[in-house]
Every structure is written in C-alpha cells, then in structure tokens.
Protein backbone atom coordinates (compact mmCIF):
# COMPACT_ATOMS: atom_id res chain seq x y z
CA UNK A 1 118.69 74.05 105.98
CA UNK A 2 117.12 75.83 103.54
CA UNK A 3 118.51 79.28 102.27
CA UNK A 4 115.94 81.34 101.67
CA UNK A 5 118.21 84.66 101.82
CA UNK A 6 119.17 83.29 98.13
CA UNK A 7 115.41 82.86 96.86
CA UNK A 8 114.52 86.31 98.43
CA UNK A 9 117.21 87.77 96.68
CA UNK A 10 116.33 86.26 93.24
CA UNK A 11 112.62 88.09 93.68
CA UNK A 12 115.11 91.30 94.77
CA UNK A 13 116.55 91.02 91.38
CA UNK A 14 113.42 90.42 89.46
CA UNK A 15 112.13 94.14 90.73
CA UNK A 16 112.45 96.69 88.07
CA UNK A 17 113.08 100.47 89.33
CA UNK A 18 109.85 101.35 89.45
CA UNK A 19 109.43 98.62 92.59
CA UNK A 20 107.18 96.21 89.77
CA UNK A 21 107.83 92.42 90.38
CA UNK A 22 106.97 90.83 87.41
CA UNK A 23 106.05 86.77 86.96
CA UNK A 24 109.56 86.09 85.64
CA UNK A 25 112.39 87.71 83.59
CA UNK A 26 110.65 89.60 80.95
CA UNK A 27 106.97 88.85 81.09
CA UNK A 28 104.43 90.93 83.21
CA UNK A 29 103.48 91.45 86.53
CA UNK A 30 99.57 91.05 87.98
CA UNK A 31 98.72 93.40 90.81
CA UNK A 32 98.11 89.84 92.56
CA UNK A 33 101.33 87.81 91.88
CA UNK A 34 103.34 91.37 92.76
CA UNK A 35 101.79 90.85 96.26
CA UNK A 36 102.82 87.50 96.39
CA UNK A 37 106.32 88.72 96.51
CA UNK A 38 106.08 91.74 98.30
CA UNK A 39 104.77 88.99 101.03
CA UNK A 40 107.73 87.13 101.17
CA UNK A 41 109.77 90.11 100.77
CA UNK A 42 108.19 91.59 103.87
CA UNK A 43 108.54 88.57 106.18
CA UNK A 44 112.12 87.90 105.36
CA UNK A 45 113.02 91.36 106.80
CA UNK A 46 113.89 92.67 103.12
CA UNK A 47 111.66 95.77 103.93
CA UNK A 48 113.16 98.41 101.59
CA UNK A 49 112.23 96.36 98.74
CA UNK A 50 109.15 95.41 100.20
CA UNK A 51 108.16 99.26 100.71
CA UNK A 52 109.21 99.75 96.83
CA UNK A 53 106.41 97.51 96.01
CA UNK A 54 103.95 98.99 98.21
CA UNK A 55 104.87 102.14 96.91
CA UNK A 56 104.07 100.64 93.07
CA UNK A 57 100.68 99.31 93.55
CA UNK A 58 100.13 102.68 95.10
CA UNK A 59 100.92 104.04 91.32
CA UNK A 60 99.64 101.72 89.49
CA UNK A 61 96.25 102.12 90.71
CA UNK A 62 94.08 103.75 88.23
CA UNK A 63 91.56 107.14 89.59
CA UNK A 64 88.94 104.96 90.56
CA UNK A 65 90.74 102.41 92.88
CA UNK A 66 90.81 99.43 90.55
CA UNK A 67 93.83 97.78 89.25
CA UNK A 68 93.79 96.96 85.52
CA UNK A 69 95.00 92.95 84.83
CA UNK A 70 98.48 92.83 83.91
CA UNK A 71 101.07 95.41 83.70
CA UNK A 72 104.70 95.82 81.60
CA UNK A 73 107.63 97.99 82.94
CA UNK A 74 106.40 100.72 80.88
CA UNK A 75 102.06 99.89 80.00
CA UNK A 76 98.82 98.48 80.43
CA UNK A 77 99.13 94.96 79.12
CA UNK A 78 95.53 93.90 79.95
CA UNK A 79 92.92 96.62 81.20
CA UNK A 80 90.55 94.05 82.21
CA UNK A 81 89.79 94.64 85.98
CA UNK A 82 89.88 91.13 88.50
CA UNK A 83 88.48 92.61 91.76
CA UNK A 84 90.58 89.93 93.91
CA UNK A 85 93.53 91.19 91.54
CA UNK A 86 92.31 94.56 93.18
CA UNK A 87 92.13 93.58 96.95
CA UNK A 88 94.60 91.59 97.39
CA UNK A 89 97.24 93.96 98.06
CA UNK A 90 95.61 94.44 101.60
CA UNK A 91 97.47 91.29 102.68
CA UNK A 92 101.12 92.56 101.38
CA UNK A 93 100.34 95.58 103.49
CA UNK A 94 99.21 93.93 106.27
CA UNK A 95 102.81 91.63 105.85
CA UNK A 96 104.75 94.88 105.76
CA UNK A 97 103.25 96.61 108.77
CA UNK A 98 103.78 93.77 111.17
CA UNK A 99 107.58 93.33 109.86
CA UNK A 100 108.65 96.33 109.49
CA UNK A 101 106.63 98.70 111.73
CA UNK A 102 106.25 101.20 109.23
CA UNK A 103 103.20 102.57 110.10
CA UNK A 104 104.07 106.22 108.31
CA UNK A 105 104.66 104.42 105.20
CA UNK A 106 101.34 102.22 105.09
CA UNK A 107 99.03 104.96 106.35
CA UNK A 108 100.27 106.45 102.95
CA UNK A 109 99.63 103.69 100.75
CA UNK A 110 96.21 103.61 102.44
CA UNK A 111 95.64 106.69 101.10
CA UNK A 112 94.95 105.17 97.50
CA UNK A 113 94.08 102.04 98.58
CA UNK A 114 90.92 102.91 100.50
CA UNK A 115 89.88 103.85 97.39
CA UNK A 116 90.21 100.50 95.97
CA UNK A 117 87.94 98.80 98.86
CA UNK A 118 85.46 101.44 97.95
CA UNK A 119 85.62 100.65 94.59
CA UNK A 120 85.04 96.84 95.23
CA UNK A 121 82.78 96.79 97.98
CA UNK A 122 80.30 98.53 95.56
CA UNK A 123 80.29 95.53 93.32
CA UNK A 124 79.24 92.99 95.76
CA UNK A 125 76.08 91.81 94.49
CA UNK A 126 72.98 91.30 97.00
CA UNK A 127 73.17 87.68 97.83
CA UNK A 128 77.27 88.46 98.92
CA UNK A 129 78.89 87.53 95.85
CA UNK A 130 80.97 89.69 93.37
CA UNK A 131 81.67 89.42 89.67
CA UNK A 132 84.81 88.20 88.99
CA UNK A 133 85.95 91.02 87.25
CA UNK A 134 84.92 94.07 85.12
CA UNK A 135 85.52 94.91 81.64
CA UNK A 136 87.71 98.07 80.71
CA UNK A 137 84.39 100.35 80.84
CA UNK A 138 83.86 98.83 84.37
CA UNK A 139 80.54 96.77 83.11
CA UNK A 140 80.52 93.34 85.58
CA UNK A 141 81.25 90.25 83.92
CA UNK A 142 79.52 86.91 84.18
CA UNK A 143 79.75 84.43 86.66
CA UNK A 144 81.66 84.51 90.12
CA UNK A 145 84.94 82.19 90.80
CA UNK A 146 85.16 80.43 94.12
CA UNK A 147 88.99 80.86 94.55
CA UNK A 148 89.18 84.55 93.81
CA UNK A 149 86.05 85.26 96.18
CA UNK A 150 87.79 82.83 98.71
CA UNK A 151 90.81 84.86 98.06
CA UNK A 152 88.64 88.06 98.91
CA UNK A 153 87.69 87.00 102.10
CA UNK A 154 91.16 86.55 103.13
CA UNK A 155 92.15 89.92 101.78
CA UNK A 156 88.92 91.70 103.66
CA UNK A 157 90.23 89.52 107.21
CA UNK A 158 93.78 91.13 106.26
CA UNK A 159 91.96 95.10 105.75
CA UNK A 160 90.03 94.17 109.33
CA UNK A 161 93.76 93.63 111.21
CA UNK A 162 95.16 96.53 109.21
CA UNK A 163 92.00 98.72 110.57
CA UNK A 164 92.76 97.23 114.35
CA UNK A 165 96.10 97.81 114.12
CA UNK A 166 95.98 101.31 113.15
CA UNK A 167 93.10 102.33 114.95
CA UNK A 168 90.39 102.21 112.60
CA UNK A 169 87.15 101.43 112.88
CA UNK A 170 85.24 100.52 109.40
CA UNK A 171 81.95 97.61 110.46
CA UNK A 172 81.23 97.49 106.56
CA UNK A 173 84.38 95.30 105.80
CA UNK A 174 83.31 92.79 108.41
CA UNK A 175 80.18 93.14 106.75
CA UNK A 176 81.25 92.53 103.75
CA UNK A 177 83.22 89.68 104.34
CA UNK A 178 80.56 87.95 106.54
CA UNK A 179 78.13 88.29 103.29
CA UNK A 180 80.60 86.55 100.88
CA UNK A 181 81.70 84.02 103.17
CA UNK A 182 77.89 82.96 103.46
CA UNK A 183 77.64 82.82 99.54
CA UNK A 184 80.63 80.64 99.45
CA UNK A 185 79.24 78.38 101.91
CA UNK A 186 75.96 78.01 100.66
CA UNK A 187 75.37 74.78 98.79
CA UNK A 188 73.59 76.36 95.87
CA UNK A 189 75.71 79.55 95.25
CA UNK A 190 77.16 79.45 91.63
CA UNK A 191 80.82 79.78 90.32
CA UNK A 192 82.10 79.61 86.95
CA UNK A 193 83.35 76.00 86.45
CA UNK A 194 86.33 75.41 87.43
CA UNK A 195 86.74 72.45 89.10
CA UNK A 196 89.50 70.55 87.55
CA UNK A 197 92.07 74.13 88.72
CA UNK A 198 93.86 72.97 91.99
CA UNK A 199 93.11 76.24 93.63
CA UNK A 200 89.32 76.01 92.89
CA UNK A 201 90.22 72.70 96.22
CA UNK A 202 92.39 74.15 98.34
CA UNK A 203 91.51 78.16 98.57
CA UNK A 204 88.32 77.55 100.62
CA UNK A 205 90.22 75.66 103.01
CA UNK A 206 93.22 78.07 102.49
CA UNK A 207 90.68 80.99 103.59
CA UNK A 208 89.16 79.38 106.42
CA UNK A 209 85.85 79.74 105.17
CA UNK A 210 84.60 75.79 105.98
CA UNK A 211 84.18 74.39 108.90
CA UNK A 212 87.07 71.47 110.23
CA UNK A 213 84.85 68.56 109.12
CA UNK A 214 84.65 69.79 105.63
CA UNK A 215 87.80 71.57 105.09
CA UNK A 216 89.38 68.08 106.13
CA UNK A 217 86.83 66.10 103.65
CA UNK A 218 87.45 68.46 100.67
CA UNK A 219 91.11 68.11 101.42
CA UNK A 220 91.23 64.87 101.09
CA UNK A 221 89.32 64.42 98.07
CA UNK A 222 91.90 67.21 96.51
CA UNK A 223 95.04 65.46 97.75
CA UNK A 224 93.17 62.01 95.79
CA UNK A 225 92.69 63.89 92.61
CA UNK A 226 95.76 66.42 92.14
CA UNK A 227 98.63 64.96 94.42
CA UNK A 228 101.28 62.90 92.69
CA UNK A 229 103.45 60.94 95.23
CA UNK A 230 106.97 62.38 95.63
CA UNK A 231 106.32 65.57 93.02
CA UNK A 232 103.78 67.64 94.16
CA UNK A 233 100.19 69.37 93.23
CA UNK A 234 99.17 68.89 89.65
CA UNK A 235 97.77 72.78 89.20
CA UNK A 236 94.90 71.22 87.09
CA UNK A 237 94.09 67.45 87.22
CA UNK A 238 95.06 64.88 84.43
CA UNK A 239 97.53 67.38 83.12
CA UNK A 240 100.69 65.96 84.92
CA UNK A 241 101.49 69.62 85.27
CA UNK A 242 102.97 69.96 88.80
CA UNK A 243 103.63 73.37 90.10
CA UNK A 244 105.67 74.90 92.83
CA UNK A 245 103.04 77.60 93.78
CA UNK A 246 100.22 75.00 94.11
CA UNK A 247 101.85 72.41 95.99
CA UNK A 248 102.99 75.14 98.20
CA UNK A 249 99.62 77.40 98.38
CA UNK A 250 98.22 73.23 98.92
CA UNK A 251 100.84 73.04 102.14
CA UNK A 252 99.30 76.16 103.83
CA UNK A 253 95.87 75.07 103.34
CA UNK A 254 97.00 72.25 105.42
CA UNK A 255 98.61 74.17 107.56
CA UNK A 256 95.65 76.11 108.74
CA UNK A 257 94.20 72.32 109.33
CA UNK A 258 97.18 71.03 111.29
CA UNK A 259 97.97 68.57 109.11
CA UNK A 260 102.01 69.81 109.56
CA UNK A 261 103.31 66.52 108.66
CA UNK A 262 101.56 66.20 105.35
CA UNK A 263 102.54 69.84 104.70
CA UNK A 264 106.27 69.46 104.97
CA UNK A 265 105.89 66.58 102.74
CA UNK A 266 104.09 68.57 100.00
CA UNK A 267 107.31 71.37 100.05
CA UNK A 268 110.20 68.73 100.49
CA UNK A 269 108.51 67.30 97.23
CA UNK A 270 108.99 70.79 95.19
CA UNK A 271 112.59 71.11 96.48
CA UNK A 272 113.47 69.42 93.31
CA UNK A 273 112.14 72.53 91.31
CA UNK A 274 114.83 74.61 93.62
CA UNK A 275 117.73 76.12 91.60
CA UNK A 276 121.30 76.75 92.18
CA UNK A 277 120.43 80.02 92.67
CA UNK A 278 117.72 80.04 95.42
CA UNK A 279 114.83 80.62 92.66
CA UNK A 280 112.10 77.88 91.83
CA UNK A 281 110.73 76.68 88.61
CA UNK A 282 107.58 77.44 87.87
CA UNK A 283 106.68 73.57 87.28
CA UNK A 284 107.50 70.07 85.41
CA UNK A 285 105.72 68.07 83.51
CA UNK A 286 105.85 64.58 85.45
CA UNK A 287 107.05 61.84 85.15
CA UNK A 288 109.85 62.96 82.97
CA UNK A 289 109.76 65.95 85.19
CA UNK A 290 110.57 68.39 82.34
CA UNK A 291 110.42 72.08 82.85
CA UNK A 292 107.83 74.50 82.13
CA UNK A 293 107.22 76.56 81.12
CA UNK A 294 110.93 75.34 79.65
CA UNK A 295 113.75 76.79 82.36
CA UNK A 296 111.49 79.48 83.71
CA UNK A 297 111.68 80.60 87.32
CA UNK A 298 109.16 82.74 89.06
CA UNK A 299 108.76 85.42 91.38
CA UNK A 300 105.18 84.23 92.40
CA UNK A 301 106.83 80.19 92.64
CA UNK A 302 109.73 81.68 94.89
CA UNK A 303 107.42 83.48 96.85
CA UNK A 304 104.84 81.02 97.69
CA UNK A 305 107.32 78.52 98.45
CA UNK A 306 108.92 81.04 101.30
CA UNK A 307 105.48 82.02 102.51
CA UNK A 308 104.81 78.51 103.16
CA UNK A 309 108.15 77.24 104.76
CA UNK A 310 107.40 80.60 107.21
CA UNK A 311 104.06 79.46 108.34
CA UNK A 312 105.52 75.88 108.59
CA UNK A 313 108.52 76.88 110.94
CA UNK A 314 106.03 78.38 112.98
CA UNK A 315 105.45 75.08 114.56
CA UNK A 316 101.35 75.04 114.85
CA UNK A 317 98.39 75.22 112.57
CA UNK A 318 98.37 78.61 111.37
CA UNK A 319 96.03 81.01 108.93
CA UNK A 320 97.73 82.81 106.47
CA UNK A 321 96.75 86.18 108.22
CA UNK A 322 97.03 84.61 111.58
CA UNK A 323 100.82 83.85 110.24
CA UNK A 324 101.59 87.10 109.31
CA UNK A 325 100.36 88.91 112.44
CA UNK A 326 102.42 86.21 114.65
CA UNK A 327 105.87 87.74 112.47
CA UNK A 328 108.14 89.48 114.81
C-alpha cells in the first residue's frame, strides 16, 4: 500500500508562507503546476493547505484577471501571460469545494477569479480557438497549442460544475467550451508543432474531447511512440527522458478510456522514481535510469502521481472532473 500521507506532506513542506507551491525546492512556481498541487492537496483531505493556495492565486492575480508565467517567493519571474496558465485554477477550486465543503471560502476566491474567465473568454478568436498566450502588454501571440486548449476545455467543464454547484447560471462558458472543443476536433485547425511533447497525445484524450474510437486509436499510437516497457512515458519521444508527471497524466487519459489495467501498469512503472520520503523525481534518463533533472523532486511529479492513483482507486473509467466531483 502506497502512502500517500508522506507524498502529500512533502508538497505541505514545499509551500512557502504565502500558500505558493513552487516546482521544487528553490525554483518557481507556475499558476498551473501550483494547481496541480493544490489538487492533490484538496483530495487527500489536507484542506487548510489547500485553502492557502486558493487563497495565493487569489493574490497573485494581476488587475485584469490574468496570471503572469512564473512567479518567485517574493517577484514576477516571467510576465508573459499563458491563458491555460490562467484558467486552470478553476479545477483546484472545483477539487476544494467538493472536499472540503467550503463554499464561503470559494465564493471568495471567485471573486477575483471571475475576472480571470472574463479576461480569457475575450481572447477566444472566432473560429473557437485562443492564442496561447499574451505578451506582457497583453498583445496575442502566434499560433494556438493543442494541449493547453485541451487543457482549457477541461478547466471551462470544471467552471460549469463550480457554476451548478453554487447556483450559478453563466450559458457563455458552455459556449465557450463547445466552440473550442469544435476547433480541436476539426481536422484542419492549426497548433504550433508540437508533436514529438507527450502531452501534445494524451491531453485530447485526457479532456474528453474525441470520440472512443479515436481517443483509443491516438492512444495507441502514443503508447507505440513514447512508452518504454517497465519505465514509463518518455515526456518527448527519442529523448529517453521518462517522467513521473507524464506517465501519470498518460494513466488518467486511460483512465477516462477504461483501459484500468494498462493504467496501473503505467504508475507501478514510476514507483521506482518514489523516494524514501513519499516525494517523486521529476524523471530519469533510461536505461541507466539516471536522475533529472539530477536528485530533484517535484511538487507537480508528487501531485500528478496522487491525482492519478485517486482516480484509479475509484474502480471505473473516470474524467478528471468526473473524479473530482465523485470525492467524498
């Protein structure tokens, strides 16, 4: 049996005062990644900590509603604005509520963050895309990337069951989603290339956005080209670099498909990245399964790893927002 009170409590430990959870001891933390955590935080019951973070992305939000890239303990690292980076947060939320039944608390952090899905509904683009992020002075950049806007559309289904659950009515965010799901989907939409990134495979399945037939076809042709036997998800292909949030983020997508079997197998191959203190390294470089970065354990690895064991004990094929609203 697995103890994940141990890897919670190395994310616990990670959190500076502020409530910030950055990647890993002493780099920065991504408005994204901080989720991440939060997530796990919130579904293993460690809700004080969890309501810390909600209570930082509620700061760190700039007047606007947009997130800037990367954050220190005390600064802007990297003003450049990722709109997934920006909506993403929905889904800790969403984690929290369920868990803890704080509704007080996230009716507050709504506050700001309706601002925020303001702010990045009015960059969706006519045919249902959105840039993939903004510079500092808020001018769209080029191109669109298929795993953050897949990554969107589970962040706008997460802002739908916040609205349900708190009684709130808003059509434009089913709107909204309905319009990017159909760019995704469409065989001649663009996206920046990025093929050969494992999450470029697995987050359309991930996000439910393809029907079974081709969720189960892309799959396959993923597992083909990034799996290694016995290690796990190479995070971009050729590079022998095998990662514990991939291969775990890869074991949810499959969990949505009901491919449970195949999922376990994909985390029991990361447990070798499992330290003696509940945390996970970010990766190895495989064979020789050397560390790296060299020794470094993440918040974001730790967390994805719990996230997906959670929707795995749940016993049936699951969607990551489906998962969370089953939490009890």
């Amino acid at each position: 049996m697995i103890d994940f009170e141990a890897t919670l409590d190395t994310i616990c430990a990670l959190q500076d005062r502020r409530g910030m959870i950055p990647w890993a001891r002493g780099l920065h933390a991504d408005p994204w990644n901080h989720t991440e955590a939060l997530m796990a935080l919130a579904l293993g019951g460690r809700h004080r900590e969890a309501r810390r973070g909600l209570d930082w992305l509620a700061g760190a939000a700039n007047r606007d509603g947009s997130y800037c890239q990367f954050f220190t303990t005390s600064a802007v690292r990297e003003p450049r604005i990722d709109l997934n980076n920006c909506l993403y947060p929905a889904v800790g939320a969403l984690a929290y509520l369920v868990s803890s039944r704080d509704a007080g608390s996230v009716r507050d952090f709504l506050i700001s963050f309706d601002v925020t899905v303001d702010f990045v509904l009015a960059q969706q683009r006519n045919d249902g895309s959105f840039p993939w992020a903004l510079a500092p002075d808020r001018t769209p950049l080029d191109g669109s990337l298929l795993a953050g806007s897949s990554a969107m559309v589970l962040s706008l289904e997460a802002i739908e069951a916040l609205d349900a659950l708190l009684g709130r009515n808003r059509p434009r965010i089913k709107e909204a989603s309905a319009a990017l799901t159909t760019y995704l989907c469409d065989p001649v939409s663009h996206f920046l290339a990025k093929d050969a990134w494992a999450m470029d495979g697995y987050y359309p399945v991930l996000a439910g956005v393809l029907d079974d037939a081709e969720a189960r076809r892309r799959m396959e042709e993923f597992l083909t080209r990034h799996y290694i036997s016995g290690a796990g998800v190479q995070a971009i292909a050729g590079s022998s670099w095998v990662t514990a949030a991939e291969t775990a983020e890869t074991a949810m997508a499959m969990i949505r498909l009901g491919e449970l079997s195949r999922a376990r197998q994909l985390l029991e191959d990361i447990e070798a990245l499992r330290r003696d203190d509940g945390g996970y390294l970010t990766g190895w470089v495989v064979p020789n399964r050397v560390s790296f970065p060299a020794d470094e354990e993440s918040a974001y690895s730790a967390a994805a790893v719990s996230i997906a064991w959670y929707l795995m004990d749940l016993g049936r094929p699951t969607g990551l927002i489906e998962g969370i609203l089953a939490c009890e």
